[in-house]
Protein backbone atom coordinates (compact mmCIF):
# COMPACT_ATOMS: atom_id res chain seq x y z
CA UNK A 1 49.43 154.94 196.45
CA UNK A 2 52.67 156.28 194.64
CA UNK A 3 53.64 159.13 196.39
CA UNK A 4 55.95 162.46 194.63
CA UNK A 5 55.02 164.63 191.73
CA UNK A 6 53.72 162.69 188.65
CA UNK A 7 53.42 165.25 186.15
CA UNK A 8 55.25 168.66 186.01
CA UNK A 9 53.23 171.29 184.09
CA UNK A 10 55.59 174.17 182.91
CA UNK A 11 54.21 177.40 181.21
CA UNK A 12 55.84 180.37 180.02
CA UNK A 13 54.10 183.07 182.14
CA UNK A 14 52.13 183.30 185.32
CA UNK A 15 49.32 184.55 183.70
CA UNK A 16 48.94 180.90 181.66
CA UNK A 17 49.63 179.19 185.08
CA UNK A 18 47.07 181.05 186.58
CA UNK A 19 44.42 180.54 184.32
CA UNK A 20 45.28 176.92 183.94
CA UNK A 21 45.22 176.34 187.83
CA UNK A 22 41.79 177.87 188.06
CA UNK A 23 40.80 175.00 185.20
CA UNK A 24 42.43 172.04 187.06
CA UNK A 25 40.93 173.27 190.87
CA UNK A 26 37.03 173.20 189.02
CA UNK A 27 37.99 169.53 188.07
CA UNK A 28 39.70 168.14 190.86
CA UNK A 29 37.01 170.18 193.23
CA UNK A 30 34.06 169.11 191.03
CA UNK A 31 34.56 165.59 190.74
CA UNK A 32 34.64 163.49 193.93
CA UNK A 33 36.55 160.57 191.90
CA UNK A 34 39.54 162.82 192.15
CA UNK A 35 39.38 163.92 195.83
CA UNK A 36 42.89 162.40 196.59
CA UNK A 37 44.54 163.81 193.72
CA UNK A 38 46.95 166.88 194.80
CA UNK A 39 48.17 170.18 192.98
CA UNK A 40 49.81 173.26 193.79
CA UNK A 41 50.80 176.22 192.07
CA UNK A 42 54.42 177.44 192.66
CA UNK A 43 55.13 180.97 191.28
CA UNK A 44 56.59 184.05 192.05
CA UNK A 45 53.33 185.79 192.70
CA UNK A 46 52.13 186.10 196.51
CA UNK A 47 48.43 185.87 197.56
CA UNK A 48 47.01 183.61 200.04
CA UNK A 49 49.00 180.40 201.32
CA UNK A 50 46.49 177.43 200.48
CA UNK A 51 47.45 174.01 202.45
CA UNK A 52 45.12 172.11 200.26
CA UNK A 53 43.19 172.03 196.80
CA UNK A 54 39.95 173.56 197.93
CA UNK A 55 37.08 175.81 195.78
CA UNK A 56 39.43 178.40 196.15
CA UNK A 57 42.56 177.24 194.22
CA UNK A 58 45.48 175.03 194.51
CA UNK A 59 48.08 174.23 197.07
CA UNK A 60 50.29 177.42 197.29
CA UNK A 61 52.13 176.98 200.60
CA UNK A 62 55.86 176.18 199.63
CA UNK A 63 56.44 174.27 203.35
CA UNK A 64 53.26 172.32 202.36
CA UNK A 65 54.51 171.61 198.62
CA UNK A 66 58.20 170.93 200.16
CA UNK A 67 56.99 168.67 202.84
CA UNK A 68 54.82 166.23 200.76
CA UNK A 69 55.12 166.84 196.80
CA UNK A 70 52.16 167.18 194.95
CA UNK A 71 50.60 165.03 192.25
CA UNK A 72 51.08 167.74 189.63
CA UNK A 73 52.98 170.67 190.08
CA UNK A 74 52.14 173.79 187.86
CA UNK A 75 54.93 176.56 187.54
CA UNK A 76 57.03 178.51 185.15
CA UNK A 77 60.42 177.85 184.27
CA UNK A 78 62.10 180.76 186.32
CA UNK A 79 60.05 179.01 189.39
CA UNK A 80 61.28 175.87 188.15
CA UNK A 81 65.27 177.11 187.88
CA UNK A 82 64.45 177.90 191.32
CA UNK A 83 63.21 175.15 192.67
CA UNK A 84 66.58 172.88 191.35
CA UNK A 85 68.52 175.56 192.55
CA UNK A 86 67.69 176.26 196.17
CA UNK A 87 68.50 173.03 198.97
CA UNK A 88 65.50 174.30 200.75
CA UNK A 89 63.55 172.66 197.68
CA UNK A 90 66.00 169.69 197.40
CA UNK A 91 63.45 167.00 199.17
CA UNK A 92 60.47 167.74 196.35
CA UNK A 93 62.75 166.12 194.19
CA UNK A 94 63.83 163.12 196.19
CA UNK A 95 60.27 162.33 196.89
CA UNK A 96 59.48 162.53 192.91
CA UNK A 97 62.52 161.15 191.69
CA UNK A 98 60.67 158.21 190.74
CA UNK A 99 57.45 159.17 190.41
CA UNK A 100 57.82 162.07 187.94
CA UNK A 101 56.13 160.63 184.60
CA UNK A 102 54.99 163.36 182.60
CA UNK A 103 56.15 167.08 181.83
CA UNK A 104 54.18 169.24 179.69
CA UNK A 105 55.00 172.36 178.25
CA UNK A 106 52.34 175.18 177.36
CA UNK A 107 52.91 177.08 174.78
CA UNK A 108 55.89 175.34 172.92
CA UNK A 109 55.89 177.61 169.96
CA UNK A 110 57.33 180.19 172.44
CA UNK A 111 60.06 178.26 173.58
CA UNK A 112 62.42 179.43 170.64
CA UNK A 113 65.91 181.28 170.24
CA UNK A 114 68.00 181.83 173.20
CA UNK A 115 64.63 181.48 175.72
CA UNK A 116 64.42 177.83 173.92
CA UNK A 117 68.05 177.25 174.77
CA UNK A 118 67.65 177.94 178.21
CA UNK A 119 64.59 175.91 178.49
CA UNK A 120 66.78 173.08 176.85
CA UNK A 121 69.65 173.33 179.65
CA UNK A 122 66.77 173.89 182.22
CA UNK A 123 64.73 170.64 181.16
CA UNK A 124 68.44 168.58 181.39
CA UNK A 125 69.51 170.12 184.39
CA UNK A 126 65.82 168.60 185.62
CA UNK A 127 66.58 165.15 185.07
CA UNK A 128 70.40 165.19 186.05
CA UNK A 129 69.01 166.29 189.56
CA UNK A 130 65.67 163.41 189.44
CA UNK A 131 68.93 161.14 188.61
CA UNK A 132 71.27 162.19 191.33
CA UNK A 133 68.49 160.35 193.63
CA UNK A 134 68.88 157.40 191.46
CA UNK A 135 70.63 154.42 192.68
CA UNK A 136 73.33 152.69 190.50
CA UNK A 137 71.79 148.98 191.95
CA UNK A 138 67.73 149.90 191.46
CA UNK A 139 67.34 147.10 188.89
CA UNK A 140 63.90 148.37 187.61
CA UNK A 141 66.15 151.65 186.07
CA UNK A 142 68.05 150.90 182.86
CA UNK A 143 70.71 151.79 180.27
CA UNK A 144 68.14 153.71 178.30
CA UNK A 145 66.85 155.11 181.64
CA UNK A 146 70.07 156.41 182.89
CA UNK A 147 70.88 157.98 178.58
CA UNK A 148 67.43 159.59 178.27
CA UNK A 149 68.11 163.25 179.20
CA UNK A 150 64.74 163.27 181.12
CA UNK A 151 65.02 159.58 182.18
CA UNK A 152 61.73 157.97 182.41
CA UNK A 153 59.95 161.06 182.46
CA UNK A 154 58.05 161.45 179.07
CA UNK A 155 57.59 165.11 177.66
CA UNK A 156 54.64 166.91 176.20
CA UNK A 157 54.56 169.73 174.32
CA UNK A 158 51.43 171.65 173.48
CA UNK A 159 50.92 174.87 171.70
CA UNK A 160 48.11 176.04 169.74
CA UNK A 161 50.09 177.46 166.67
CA UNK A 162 53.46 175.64 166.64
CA UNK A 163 53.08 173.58 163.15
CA UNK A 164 50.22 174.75 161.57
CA UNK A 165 49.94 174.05 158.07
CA UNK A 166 53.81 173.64 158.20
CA UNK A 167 55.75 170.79 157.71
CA UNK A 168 55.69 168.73 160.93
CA UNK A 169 59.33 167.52 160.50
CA UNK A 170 60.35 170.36 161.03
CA UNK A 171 57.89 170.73 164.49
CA UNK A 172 59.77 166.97 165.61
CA UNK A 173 63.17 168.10 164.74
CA UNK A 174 62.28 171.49 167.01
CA UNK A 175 60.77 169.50 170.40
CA UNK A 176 63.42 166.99 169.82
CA UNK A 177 66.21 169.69 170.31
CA UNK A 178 64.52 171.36 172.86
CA UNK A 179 64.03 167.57 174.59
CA UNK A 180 66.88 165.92 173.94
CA UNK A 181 64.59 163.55 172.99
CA UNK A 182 64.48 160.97 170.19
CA UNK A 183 60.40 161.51 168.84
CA UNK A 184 59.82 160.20 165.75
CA UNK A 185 57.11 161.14 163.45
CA UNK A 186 54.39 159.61 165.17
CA UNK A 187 54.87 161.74 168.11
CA UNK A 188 52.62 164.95 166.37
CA UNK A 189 49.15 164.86 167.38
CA UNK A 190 47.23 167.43 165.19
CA UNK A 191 43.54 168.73 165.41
């Protein structure tokens, strides 16, 4: 019944984005207990304009994806930069200001040197815009809330390489830069 984007699934190329959209229309296709649950795709590549998660493939059409946000939203972060950038894309935000829970990035390892800079300033940039729909008197939002560089939303960060059989300090200390976020050591999950 909560309507906006819940989770925001960022990867560092299309080709990843692809592959992972073919993954996610199999389950929500395959399983009629997740029927209602909507995703699109949003990259630069063209193709065919899908209106709705079918056998096919995800949502695609931007009007569609504009006009009522998704339940998970894959793209890459150029898309992303986009999408905060352009005030045709403006009301995909307003809808998920509140609603925007989770954001997981593929591939972390990647995200290192100036690229994980700029993912940095993009992933702040993302919750100063959730924010600026915000109101000052919504009692439910607090200090912490408004501090957190992501606000409520809480980050995930996967990669298949980042940490292994190194010292996972130094993995925390990494995401936490990247997040702006305060982790902890508890926050590595490991094979």
């Amino acid at each position: 019944g909560v309507t906006g984007t819940k989770a925001l699934i960022l990867y560092p190329m299309n080709a990843l984005a692809n592959d992972q959209a073919k993954r996610l229309t199999e389950m929500l296709t395959g399983h009629a207990a997740l029927a209602g649950v909507t995703a699109a795709l949003y990259t630069g590549e063209g193709g065919q304009k899908r209106t709705k998660v079918t056998s096919d493939g995800l949502i695609t059409d931007r009007e569609v994806i504009r006009d009522t946000a998704p339940d998970i939203l894959l793209t890459n972060y150029k898309m992303l930069d986009q999408l905060l950038l352009r005030a045709a894309d403006a009301d995909l935000w307003r809808q998920s200001a509140h609603s925007l829970t989770y954001l997981v990035l593929d591939e972390f390892h990647t995200y290192d040197g100036a690229q994980g800079t700029d993912v940095s300033m993009l992933l702040r940039r993302l919750g100063i815009t959730l924010k600026s729909h915000w109101s000052q008197d919504d009692p439910t939002l607090t200090a912490a809330d408004w501090a957190r560089p992501l606000g409520r939303i809480t980050p995930v960060a996967t990669s298949a390489t980042l940490g292994d059989g190194g010292d996972p300090a130094e993995m925390i200390d990494f995401a936490e830069t990247v997040l702006g976020e305060s982790l902890g050591s508890s926050a590595e999950l490991t094979e």
